[in-house]
C-alpha atoms as a PDB file:
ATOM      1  CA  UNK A   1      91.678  64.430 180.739  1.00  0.00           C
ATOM      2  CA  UNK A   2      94.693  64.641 178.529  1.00  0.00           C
ATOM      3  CA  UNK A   3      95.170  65.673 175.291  1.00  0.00           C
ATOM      4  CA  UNK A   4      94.927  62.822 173.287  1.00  0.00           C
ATOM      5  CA  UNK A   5      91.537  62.726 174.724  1.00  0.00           C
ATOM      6  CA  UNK A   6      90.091  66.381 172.825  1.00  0.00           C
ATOM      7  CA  UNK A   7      89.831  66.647 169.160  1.00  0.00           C
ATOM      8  CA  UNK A   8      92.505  68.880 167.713  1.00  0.00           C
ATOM      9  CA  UNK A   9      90.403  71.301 165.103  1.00  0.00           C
ATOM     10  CA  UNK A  10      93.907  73.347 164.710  1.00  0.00           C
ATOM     11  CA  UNK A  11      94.869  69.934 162.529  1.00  0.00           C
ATOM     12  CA  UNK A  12      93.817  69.262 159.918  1.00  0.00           C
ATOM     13  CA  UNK A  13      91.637  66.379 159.144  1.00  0.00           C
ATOM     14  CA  UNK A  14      92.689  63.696 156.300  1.00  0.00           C
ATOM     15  CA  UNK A  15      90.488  65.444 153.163  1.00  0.00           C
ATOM     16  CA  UNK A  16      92.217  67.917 153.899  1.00  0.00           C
ATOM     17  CA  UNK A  17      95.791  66.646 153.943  1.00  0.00           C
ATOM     18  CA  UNK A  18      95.000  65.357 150.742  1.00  0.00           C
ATOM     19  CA  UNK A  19      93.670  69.128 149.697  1.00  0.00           C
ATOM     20  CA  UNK A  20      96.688  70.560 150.956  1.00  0.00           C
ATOM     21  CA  UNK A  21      99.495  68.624 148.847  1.00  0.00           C
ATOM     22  CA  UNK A  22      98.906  68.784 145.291  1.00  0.00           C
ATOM     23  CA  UNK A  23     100.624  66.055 144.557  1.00  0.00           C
ATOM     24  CA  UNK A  24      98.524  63.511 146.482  1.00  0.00           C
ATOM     25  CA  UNK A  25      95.720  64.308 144.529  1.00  0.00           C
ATOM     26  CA  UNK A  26      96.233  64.386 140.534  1.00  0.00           C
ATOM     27  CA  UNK A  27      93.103  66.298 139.517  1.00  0.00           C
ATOM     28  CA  UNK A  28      94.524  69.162 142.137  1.00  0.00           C
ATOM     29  CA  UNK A  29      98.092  68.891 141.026  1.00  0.00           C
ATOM     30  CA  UNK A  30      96.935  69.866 137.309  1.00  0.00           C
ATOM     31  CA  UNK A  31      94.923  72.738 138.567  1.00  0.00           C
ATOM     32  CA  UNK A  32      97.632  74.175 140.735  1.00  0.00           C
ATOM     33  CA  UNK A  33     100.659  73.579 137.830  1.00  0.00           C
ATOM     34  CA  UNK A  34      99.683  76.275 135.364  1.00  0.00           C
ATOM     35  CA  UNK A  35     103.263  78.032 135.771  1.00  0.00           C
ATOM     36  CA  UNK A  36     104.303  77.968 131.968  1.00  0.00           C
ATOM     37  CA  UNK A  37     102.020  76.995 129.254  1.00  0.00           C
ATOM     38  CA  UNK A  38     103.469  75.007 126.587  1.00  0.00           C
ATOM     39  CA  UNK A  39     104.934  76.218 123.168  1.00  0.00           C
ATOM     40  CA  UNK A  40     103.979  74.260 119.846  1.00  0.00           C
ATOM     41  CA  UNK A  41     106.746  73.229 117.997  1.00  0.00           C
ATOM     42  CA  UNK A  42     106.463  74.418 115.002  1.00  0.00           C
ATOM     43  CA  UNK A  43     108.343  72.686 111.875  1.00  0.00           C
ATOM     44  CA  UNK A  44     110.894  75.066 109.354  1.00  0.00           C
ATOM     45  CA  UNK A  45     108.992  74.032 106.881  1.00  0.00           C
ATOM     46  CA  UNK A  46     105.846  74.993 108.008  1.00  0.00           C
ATOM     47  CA  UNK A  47     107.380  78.268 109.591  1.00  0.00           C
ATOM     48  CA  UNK A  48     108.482  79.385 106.233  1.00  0.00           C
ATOM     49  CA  UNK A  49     105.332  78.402 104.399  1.00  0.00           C
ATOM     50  CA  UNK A  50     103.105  80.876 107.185  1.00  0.00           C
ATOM     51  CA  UNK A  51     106.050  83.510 106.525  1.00  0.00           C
ATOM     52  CA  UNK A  52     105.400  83.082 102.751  1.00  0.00           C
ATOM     53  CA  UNK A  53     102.078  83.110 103.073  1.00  0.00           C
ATOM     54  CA  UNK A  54     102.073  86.578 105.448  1.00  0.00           C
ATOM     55  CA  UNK A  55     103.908  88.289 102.570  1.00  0.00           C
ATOM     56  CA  UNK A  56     101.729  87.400 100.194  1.00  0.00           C
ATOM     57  CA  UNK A  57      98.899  88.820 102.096  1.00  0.00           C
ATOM     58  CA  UNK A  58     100.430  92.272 102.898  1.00  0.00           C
ATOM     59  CA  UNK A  59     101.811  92.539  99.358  1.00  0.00           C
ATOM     60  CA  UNK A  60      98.221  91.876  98.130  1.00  0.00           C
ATOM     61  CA  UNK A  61      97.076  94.216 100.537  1.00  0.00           C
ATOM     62  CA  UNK A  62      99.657  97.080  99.202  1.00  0.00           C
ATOM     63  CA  UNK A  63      98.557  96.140  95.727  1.00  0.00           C
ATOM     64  CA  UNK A  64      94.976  97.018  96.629  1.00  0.00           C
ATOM     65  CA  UNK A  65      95.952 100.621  98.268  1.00  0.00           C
ATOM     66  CA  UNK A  66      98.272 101.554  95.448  1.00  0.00           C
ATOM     67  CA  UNK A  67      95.335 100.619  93.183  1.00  0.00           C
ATOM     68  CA  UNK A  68      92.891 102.716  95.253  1.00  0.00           C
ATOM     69  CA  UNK A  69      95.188 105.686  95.616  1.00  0.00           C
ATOM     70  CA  UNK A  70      95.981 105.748  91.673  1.00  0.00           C
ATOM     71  CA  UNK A  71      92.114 105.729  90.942  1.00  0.00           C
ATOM     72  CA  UNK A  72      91.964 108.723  93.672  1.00  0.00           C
ATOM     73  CA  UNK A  73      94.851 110.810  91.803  1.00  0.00           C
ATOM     74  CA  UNK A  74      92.857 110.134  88.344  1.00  0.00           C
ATOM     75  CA  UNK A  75      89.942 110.991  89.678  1.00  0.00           C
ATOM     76  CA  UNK A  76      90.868 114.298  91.381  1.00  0.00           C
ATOM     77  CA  UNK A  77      93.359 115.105  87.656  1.00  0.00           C
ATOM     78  CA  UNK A  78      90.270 114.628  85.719  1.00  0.00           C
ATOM     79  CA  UNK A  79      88.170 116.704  88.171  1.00  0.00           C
ATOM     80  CA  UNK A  80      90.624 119.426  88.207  1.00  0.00           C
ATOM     81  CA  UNK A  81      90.508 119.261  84.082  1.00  0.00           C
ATOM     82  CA  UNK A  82      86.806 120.055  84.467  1.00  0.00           C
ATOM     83  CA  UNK A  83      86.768 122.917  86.317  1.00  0.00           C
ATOM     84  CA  UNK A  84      87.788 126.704  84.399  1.00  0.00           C
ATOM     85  CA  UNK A  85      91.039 128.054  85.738  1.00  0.00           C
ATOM     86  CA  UNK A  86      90.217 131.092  87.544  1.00  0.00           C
ATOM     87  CA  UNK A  87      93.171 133.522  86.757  1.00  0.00           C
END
């Protein structure tokens, strides 16, 4: 017997050639190539426009705090107004 004549299960067969290089199969090569997603491109304009847009929000947001905190103070002036001064 020689050894042409016994199967060789140490190689591999040809589905699994195919599984081993990624680039003979396309649905496998797009699986395995996740090494760097890619980044939008994103415009100036529209760049600015989101900035513009962020600062609005947090100055709206500051506005509503200040407001808050001033109706605090007023409240805790005209609550110390009420009470007697013990002294």
């Amino acid at each position: 017997m020689t050894d042409s004549d016994v199967p060789n299960h140490a190689a591999p067969e040809p589905a699994d050639r195919a599984a081993a290089r990624p680039d003979a199969n396309p649905e496998a090569a797009g699986r395995a190539h996740h090494a760097k997603p890619h980044e939008h491109f994103v415009s100036p304009g529209a760049e600015s426009t989101r900035e513009l847009r962020e600062m609005a929000r947090r100055r709206r947001e500051a506005e509503e705090k200040l407001q808050q905190h001033l109706q605090e103070a007023a409240q805790h002036l005209h609550e110390a107004k009420e009470k007697p001064a013990d002294g």
